[in-house]
Protein backbone atom coordinates (compact mmCIF):
# COMPACT_ATOMS: atom_id res chain seq x y z
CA UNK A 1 50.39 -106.04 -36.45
CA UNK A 2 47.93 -106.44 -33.96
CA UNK A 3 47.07 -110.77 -33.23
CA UNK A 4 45.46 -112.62 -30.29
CA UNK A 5 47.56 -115.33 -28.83
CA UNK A 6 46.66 -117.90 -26.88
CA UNK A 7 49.64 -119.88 -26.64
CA UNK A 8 53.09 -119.78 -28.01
CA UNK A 9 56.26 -122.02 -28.22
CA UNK A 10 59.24 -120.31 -26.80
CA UNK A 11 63.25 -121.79 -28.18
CA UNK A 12 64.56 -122.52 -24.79
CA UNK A 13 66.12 -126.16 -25.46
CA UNK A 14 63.23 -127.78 -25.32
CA UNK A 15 61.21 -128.85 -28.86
CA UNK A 16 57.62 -127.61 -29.25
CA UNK A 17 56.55 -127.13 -25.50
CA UNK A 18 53.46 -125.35 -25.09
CA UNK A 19 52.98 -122.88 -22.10
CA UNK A 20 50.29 -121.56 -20.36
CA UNK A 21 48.62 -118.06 -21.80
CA UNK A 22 49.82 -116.26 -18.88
CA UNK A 23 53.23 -116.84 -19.23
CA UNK A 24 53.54 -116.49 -23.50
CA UNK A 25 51.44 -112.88 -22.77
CA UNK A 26 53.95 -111.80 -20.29
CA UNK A 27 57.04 -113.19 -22.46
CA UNK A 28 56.13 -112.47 -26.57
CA UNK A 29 52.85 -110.96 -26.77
CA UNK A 30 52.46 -108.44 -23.88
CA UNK A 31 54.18 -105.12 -25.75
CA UNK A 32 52.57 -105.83 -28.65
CA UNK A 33 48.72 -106.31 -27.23
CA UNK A 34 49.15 -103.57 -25.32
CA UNK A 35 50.36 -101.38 -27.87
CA UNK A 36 47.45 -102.43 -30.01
CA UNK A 37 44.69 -101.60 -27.07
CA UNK A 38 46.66 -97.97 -26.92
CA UNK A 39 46.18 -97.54 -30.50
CA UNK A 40 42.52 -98.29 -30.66
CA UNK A 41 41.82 -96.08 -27.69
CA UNK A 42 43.40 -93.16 -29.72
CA UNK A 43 41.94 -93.39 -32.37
CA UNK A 44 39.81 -96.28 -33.46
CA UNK A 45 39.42 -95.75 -36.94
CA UNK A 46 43.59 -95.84 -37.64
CA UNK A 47 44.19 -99.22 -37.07
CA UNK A 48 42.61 -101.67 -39.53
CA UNK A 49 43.73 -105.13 -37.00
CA UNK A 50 41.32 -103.25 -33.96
CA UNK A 51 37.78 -104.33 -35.83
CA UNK A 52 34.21 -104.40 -34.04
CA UNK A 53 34.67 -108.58 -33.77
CA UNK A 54 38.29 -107.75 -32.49
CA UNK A 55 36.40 -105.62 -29.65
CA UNK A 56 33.55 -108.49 -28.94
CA UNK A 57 35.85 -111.14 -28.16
CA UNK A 58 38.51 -109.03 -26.16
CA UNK A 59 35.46 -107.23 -24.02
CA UNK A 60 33.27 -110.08 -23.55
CA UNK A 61 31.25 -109.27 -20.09
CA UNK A 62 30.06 -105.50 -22.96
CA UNK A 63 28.10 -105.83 -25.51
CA UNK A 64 27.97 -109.52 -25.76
CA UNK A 65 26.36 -109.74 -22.60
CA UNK A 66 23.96 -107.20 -23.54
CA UNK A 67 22.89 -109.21 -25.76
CA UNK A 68 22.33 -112.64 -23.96
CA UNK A 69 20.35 -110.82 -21.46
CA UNK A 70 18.05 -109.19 -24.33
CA UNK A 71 17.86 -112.50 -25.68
CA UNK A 72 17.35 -114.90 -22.28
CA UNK A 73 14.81 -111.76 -21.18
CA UNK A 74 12.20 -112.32 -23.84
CA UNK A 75 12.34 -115.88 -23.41
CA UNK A 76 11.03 -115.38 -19.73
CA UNK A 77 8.12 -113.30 -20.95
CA UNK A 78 7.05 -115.58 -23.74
CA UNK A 79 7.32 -118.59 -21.42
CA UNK A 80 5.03 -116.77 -18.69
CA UNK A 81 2.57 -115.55 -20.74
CA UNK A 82 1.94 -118.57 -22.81
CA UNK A 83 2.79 -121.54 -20.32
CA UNK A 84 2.90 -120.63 -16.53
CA UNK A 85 0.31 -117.87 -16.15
CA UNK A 86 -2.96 -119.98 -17.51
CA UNK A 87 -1.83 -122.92 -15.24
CA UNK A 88 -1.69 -120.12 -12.27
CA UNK A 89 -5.56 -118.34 -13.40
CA UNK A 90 -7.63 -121.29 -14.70
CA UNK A 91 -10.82 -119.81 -16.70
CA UNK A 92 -13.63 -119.99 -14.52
CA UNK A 93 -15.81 -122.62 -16.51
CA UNK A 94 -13.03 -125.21 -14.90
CA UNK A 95 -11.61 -124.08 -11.91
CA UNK A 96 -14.51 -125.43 -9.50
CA UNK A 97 -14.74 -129.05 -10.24
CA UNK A 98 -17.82 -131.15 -9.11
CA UNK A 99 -15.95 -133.16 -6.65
CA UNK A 100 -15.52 -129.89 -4.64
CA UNK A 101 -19.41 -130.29 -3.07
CA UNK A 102 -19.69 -131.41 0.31
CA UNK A 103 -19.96 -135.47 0.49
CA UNK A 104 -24.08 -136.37 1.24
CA UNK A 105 -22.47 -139.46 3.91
CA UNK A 106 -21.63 -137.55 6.49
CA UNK A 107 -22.15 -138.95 9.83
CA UNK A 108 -23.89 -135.45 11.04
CA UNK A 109 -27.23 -135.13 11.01
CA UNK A 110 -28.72 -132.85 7.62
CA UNK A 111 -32.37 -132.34 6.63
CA UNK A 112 -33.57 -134.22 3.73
CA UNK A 113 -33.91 -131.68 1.96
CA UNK A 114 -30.50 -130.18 1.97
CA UNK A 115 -29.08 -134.32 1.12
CA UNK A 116 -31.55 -133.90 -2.26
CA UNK A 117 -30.29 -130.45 -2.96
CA UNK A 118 -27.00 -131.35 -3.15
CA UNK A 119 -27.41 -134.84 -5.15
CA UNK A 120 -29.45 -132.69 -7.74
CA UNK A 121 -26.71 -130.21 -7.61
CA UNK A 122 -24.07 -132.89 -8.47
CA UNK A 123 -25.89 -134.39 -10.66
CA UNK A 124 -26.61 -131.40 -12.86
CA UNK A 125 -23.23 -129.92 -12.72
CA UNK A 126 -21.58 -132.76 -15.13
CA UNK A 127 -23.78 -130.89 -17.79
CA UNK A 128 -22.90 -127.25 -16.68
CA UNK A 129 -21.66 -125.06 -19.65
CA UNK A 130 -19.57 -121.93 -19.12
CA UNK A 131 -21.85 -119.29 -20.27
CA UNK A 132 -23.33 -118.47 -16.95
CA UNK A 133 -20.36 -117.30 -15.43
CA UNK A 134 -20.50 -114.03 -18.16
CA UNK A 135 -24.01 -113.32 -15.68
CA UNK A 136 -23.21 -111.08 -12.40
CA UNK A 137 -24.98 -113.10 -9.41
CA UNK A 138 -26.91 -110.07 -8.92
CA UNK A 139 -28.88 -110.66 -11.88
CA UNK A 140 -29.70 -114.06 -11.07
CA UNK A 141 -30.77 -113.29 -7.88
CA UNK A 142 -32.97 -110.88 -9.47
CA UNK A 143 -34.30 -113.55 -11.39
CA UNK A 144 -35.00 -115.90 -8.68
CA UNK A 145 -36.74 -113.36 -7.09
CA UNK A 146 -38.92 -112.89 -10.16
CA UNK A 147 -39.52 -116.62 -10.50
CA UNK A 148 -40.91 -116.62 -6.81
CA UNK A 149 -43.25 -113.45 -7.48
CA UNK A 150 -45.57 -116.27 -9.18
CA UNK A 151 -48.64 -117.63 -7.54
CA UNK A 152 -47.71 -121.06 -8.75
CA UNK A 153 -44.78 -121.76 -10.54
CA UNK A 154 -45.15 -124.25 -14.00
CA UNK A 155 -42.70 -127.19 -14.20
CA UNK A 156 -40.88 -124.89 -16.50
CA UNK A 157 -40.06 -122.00 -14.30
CA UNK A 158 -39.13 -124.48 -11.77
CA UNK A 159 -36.82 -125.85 -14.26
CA UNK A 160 -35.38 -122.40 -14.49
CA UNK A 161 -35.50 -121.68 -10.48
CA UNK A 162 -32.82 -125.47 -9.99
CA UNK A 163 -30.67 -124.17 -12.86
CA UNK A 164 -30.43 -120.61 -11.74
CA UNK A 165 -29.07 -121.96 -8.46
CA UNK A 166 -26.83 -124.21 -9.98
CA UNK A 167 -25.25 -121.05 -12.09
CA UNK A 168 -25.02 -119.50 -8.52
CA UNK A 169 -23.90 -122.31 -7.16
CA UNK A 170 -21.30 -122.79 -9.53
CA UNK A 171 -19.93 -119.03 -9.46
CA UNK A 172 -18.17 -120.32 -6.34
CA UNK A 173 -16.57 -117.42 -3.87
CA UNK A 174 -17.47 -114.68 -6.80
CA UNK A 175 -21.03 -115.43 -5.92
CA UNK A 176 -21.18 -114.89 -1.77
CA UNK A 177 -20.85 -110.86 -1.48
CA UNK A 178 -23.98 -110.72 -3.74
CA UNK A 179 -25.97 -113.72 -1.77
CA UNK A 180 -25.32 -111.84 1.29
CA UNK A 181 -26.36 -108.77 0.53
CA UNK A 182 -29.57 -110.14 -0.36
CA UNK A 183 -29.77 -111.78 2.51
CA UNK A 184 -29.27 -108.96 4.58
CA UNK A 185 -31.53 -107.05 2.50
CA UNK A 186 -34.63 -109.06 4.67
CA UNK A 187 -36.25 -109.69 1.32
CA UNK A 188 -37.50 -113.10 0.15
CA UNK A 189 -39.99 -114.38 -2.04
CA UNK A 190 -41.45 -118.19 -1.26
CA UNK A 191 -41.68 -120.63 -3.89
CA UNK A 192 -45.13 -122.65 -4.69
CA UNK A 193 -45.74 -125.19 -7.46
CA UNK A 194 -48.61 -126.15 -9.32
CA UNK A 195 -50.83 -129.21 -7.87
CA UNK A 196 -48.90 -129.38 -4.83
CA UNK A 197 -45.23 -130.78 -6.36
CA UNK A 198 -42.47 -130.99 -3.47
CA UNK A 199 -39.77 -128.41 -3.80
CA UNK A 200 -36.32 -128.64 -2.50
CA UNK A 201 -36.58 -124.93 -0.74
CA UNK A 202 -39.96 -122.99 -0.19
CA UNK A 203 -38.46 -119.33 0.35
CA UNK A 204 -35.20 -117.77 -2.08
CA UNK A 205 -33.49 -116.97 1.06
CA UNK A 206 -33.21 -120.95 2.23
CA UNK A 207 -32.35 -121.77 -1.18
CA UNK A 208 -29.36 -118.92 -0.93
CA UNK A 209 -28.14 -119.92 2.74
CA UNK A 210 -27.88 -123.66 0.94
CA UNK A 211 -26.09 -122.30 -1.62
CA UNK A 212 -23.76 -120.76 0.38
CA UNK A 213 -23.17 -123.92 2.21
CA UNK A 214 -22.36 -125.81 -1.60
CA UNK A 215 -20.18 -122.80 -1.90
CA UNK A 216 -17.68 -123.74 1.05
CA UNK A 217 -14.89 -121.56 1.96
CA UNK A 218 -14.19 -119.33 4.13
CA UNK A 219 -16.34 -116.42 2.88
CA UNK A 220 -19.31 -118.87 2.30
CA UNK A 221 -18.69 -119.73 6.06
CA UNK A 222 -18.44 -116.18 7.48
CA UNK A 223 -21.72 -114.95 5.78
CA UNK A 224 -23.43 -118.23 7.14
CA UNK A 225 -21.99 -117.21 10.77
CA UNK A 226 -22.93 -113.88 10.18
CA UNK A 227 -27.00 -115.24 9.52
CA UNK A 228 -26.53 -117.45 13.01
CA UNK A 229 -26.73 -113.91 15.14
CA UNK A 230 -29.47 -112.38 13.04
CA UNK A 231 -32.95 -112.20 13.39
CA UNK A 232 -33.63 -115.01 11.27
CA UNK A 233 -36.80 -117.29 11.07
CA UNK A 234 -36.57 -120.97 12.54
CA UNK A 235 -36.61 -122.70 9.38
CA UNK A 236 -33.47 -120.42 8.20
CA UNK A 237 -31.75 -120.79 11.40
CA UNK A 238 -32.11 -124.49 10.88
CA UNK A 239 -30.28 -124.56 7.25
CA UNK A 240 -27.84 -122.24 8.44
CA UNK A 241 -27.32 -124.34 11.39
CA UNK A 242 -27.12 -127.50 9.32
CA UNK A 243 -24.47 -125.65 6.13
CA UNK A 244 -21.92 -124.31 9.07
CA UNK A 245 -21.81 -128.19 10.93
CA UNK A 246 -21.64 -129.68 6.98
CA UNK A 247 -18.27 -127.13 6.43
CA UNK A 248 -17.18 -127.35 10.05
CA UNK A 249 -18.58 -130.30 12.12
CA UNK A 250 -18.58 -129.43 15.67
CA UNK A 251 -16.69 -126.06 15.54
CA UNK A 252 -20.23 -124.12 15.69
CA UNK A 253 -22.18 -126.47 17.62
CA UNK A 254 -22.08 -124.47 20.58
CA UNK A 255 -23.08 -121.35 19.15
CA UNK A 256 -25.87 -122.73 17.41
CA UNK A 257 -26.92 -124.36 20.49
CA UNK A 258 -26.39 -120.92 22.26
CA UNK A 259 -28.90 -119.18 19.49
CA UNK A 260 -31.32 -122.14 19.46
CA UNK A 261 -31.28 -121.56 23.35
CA UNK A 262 -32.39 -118.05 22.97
CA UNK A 263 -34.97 -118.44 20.60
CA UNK A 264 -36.72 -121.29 22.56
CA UNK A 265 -36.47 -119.21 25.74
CA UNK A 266 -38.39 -116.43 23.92
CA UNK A 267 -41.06 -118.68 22.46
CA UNK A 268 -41.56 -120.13 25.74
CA UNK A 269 -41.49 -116.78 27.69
CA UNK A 270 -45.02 -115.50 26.46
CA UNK A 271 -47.96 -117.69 27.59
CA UNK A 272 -50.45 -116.75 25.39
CA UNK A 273 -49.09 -114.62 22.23
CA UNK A 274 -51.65 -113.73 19.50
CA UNK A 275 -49.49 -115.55 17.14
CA UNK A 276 -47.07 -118.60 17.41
CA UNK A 277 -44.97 -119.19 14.80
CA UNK A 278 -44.32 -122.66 13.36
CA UNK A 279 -41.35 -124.13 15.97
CA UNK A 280 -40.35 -127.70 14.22
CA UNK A 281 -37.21 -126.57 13.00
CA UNK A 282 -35.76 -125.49 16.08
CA UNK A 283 -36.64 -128.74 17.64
CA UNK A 284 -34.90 -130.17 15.02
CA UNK A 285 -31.81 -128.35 15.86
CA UNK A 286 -32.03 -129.33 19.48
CA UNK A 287 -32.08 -132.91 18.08
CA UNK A 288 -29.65 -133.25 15.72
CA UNK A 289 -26.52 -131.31 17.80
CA UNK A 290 -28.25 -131.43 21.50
CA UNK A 291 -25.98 -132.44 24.52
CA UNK A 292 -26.64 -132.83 28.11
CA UNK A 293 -27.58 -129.21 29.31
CA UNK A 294 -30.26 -129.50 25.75
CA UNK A 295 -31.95 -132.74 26.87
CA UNK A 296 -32.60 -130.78 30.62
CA UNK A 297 -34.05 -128.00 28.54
CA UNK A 298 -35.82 -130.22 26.98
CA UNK A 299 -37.68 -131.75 29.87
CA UNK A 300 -38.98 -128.43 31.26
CA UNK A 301 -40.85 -126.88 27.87
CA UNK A 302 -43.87 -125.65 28.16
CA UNK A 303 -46.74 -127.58 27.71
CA UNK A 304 -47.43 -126.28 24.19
CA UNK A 305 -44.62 -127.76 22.56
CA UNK A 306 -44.90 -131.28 24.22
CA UNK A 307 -44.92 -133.42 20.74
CA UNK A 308 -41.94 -131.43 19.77
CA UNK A 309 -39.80 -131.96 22.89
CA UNK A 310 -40.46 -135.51 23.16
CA UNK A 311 -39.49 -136.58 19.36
CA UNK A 312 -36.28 -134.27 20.34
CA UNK A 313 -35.53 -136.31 23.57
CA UNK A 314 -36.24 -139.24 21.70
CA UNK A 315 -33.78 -138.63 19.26
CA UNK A 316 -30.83 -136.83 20.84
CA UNK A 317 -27.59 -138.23 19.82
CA UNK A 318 -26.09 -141.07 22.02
CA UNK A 319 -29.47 -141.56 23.72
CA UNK A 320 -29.07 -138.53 25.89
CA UNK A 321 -32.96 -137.88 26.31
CA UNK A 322 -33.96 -141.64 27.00
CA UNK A 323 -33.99 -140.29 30.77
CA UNK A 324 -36.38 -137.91 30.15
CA UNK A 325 -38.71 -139.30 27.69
CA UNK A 326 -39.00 -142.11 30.55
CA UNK A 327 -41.01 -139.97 33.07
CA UNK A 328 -42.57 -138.60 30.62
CA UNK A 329 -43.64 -142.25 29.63
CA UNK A 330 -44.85 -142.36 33.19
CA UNK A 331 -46.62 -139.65 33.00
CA UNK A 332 -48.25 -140.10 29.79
CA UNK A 333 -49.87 -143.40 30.68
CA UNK A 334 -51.26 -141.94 33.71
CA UNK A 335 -53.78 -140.02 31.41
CA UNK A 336 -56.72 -140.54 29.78
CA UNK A 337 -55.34 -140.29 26.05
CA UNK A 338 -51.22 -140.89 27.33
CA UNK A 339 -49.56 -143.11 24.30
CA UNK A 340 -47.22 -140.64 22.41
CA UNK A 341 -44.10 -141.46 24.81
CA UNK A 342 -44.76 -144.76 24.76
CA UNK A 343 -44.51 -144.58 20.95
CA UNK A 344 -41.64 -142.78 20.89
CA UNK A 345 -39.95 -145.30 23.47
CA UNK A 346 -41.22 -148.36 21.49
CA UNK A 347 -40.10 -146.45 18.46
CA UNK A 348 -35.97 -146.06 19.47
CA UNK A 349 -35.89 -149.29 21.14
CA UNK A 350 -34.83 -150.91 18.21
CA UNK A 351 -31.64 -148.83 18.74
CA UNK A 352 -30.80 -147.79 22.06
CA UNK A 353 -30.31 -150.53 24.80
CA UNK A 354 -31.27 -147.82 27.45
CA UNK A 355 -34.75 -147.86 25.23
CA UNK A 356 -35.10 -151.15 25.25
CA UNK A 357 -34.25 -151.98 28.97
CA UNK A 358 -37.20 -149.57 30.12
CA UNK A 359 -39.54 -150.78 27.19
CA UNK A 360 -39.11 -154.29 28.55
CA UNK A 361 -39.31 -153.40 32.50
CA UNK A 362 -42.73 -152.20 31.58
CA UNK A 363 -43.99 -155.00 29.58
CA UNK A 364 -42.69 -157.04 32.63
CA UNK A 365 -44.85 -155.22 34.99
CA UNK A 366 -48.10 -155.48 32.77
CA UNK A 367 -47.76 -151.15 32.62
CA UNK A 368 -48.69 -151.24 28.86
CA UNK A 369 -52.12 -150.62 28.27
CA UNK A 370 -53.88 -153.32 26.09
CA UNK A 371 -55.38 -150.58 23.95
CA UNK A 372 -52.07 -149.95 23.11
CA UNK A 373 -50.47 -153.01 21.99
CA UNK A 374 -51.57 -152.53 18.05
CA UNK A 375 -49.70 -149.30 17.99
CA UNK A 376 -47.05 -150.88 19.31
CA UNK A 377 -46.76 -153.92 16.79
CA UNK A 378 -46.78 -151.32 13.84
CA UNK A 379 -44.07 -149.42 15.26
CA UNK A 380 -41.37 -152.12 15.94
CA UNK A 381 -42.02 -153.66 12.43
CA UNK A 382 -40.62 -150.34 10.82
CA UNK A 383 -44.10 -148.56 10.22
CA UNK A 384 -45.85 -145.25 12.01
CA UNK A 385 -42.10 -143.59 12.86
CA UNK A 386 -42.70 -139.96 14.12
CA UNK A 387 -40.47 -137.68 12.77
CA UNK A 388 -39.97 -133.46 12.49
CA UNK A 389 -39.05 -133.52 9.36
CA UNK A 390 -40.86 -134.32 6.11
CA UNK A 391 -40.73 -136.99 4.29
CA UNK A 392 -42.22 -135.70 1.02
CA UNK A 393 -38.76 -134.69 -0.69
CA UNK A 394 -37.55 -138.36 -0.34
CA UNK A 395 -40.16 -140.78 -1.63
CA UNK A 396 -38.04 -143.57 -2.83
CA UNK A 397 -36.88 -144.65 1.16
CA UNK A 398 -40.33 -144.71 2.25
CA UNK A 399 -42.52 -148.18 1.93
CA UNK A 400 -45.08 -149.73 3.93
CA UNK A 401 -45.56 -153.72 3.72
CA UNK A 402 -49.40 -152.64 4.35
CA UNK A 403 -50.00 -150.16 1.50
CA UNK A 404 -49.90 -147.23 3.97
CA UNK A 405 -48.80 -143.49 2.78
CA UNK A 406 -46.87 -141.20 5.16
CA UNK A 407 -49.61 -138.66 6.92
CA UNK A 408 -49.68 -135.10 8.96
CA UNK A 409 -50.35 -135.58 12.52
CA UNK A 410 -51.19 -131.92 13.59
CA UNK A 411 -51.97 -131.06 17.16
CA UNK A 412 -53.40 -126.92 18.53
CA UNK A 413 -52.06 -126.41 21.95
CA UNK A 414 -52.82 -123.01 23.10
CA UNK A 415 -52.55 -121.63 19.90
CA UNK A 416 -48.98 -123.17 19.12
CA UNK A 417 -49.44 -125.51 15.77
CA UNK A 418 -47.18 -128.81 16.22
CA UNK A 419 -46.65 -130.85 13.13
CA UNK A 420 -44.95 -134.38 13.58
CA UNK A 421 -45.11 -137.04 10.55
CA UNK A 422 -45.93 -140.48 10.60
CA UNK A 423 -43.50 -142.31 8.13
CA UNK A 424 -43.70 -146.07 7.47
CA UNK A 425 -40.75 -147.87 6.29
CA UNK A 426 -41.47 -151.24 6.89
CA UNK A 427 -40.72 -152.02 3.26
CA UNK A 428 -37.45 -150.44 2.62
CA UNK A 429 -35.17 -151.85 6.05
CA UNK A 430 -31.71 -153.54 5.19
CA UNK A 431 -31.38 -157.11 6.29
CA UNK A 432 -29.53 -155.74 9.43
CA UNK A 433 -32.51 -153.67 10.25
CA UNK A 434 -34.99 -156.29 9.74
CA UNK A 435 -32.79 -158.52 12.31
CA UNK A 436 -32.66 -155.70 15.04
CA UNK A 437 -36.79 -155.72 14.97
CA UNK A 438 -37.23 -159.43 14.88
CA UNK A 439 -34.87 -159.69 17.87
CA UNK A 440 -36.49 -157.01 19.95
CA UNK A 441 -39.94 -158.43 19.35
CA UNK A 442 -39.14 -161.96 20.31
CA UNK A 443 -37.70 -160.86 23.22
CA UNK A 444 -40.92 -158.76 24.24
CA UNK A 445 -42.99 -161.96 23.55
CA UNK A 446 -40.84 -163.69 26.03
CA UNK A 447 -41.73 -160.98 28.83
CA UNK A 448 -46.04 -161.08 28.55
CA UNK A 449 -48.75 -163.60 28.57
CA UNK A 450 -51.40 -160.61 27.35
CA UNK A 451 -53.05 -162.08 24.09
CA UNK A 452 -53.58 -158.83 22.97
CA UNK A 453 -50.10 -158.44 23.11
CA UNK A 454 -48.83 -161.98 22.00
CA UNK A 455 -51.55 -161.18 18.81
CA UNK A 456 -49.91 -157.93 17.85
CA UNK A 457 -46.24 -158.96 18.20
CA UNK A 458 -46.26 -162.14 16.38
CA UNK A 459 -49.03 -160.08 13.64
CA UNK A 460 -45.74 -157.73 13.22
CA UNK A 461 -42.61 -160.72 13.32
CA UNK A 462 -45.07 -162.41 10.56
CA UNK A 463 -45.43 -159.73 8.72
CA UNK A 464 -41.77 -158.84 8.60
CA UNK A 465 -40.36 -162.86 8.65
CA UNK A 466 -42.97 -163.75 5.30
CA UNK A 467 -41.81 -160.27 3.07
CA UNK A 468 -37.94 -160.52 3.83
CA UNK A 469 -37.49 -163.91 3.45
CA UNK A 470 -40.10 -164.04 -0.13
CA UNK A 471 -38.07 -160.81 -1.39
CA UNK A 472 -34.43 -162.63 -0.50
CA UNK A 473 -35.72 -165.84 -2.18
């Protein structure tokens, strides 16, 4: 008979003591296993004590562990597909969240209109559904470029023209191949509104380079590289300019500076084209992410873009251009109509000490002409700021204490159309504003005895001392 042992008691003196399996297989049950295992191998069937279970738990590592692995196997699958995978490949509808848009405080400069573009984009995501996503990008593309076939778009189809985007928008990296083959397509359609309404982009192709900026990414941010070297138009080179410093602040400066370059050097190489094209934009850019070697450039423009390269001086960062708008302050009041640097000085004195330190030298030497002076008032209480850009996508931070709306100011110099706003703000300054401009006027009533001056400057402290302190009340 054929048993398993696992331990045996063997009569050597000693009662009951139990040995180790080794030893009782080698002493008692080694002849008899082995004869067993013999018998089995012959013939299987002949002894009844050799069963399938006997087999299972003598050959453990056979077809038991055949069957663990079976087992342990499907468990892996099941897990994967039900668990692990869906946490790996999120559906589309929530794997771009709304806190993956570019913050609107950044310390670098952006247009207006690209800050509204993406509140309005944030804002309208929250309600976004998931349908959208079953559209190619393609198709709406197509469909923007439908929308802007219309002479004047209805408040409806501009309705459809923000939400379109906002599908795009939302389609994240799936989106960019289709966006830039569009835009390297050349084709565009502009967008117009009826009775005049502000849009956020006036051409499909800056609302697509904007997109592409909401985007982000690394294939958002090659296409938008990609635009920097082409042919573009100045107002596209400007919202490419402004997405690549918004995903990369300061990486691209130099190239864009390096394209802006070029372009100015070609507007300014032809003295008398048939055509100029509108230039603000690339002023702009010179502005916002000018250095040193920009504010030199600056100085030396031709005389047909004068307004624009004195707002950029004006405005360069750190007060690069001060320099230069200073002789051309010298300059200016030399002729007959002079005034616009002296504006534009009176204008960023509030917030550059360089400003301020020339402002006053000239006030101390009597230099400012007495025609002057009124201009003067209105600009350091907040009111009549020149600006490239336009103020008619941001109505809420614009106010005037006198009742005055922003206007064009639109000058023809040899054919070259310059367009500067005048933007009062007088009403909407925070407290630490307000102080700045009270500060700087009483210090420029301490340098003049000129009653047209004293009149002006205390007209605009007044004005400024009697609104704050009745609106902190």
């Amino acid at each position: 008979m054929c048993r398993r042992i696992v331990c045996g008691t063997m009569g050597n003196g000693s009662a009951n003591r139990r040995q180790p399996y080794s030893i009782v297989k080698a002493k008692i049950g080694g002849d008899r296993m082995n004869n067993c295992y013999q018998a089995y191998r012959i013939d299987k069937e002949s002894s009844a004590a050799c069963t399938g279970l006997t087999l299972f738990t003598t050959k453990p590592f056979t077809v038991r562990s055949i069957f663990y692995t079976a087992f342990l196997g499907g468990a892996i699958v099941l897990g994967w597909s039900l668990v692990y995978e869906p946490l790996l490949n999120p559906p589309d509808s929530v794997s771009k969240s709304a806190t993956s848009l570019p913050n609107v405080h950044s310390k670098y400069p952006v247009d207006l209109k690209v800050q509204r573009a993406v509140d309005s984009g944030r804002e309208r995501q929250s309600a976004k559904s998931t349908s959208s996503f079953l559209i190619p990008a393609n198709s709406l593309i197509h469909g923007l470029l439908v929308l802007g076939e219309s002479d004047a778009m209805t408040e409806h189809q501009l309705q459809s023209v923000n939400s379109t985007l906002t599908d795009l928008t939302q389609m994240g990296v799936k989106a960019v191949t289709d966006i830039r083959d569009f835009l390297d397509s050349r084709e565009d359609v502009f967008f117009r509104a009826e009775n005049g309404v502000a849009l956020e982009y006036s051409s499909l192709r800056l609302a697509l380079i904007d997109a592409l900026r909401q985007i982000g990414g690394f294939e958002a941010e090659q296409v938008l590289l990609q635009q920097l070297d082409a042919n573009v138009t100045v107002a596209e080179l400007a919202a490419i300019a402004d997405g690549l410093e918004w995903l990369q602040p300061g990486f691209y400066t130099k190239s864009i500076l390096e394209v802006a370059g070029e372009r100015l050097a070609r507007l300014s190489a032809t003295s008398a084209p048939e055509k100029r094209t509108e230039s603000g934009p690339l002023f702009r850019i010179l502005q916002n992410y000018g250095n040193e070697d920009v504010a030199t450039i600056l100085y030396q423009v031709p005389y047909w873009f004068q307004d624009y390269a004195q707002l950029a001086l004006a405005n360069l960062p750190d007060g690069l251009g001060i320099a230069g708008l200073s002789q051309r302050v010298g300059r200016d009041l030399q002729s007959p109509q002079g005034g616009r640097g002296l504006h534009l000085l009176a204008q960023v004195a509030v917030v550059e000490p360089q400003a301020e330190r020339i402002l006053l030298g000239l006030v101390q030497s009597d230099q400012v002409p007495e025609v002057l002076w009124p201009m003067i008032g209105e600009v350091l209480m907040g009111d009549r700021q020149l600006q490239i850009e336009t103020p008619s996508l941001m109505p809420e931070s614009i106010g005037s204490l006198r009742g005055d709306n922003p206007y064009a100011i639109q000058t023809i110099v040899d054919r070259q159309v310059q367009i500067v706003y005048s933007v009062n703000y007088s009403a909407v300054l925070s407290a630490e504003e307000v102080t700045a401009r009270l500060g700087l006027i009483s210090r420029l009533m301490n340098e003049t005895s000129n009653p047209t001056a004293i009149s002006a400057l205390w007209g605009a402290r007044a004005t400024l001392e009697d609104h704050y302190w009745t609106f902190s009340e």
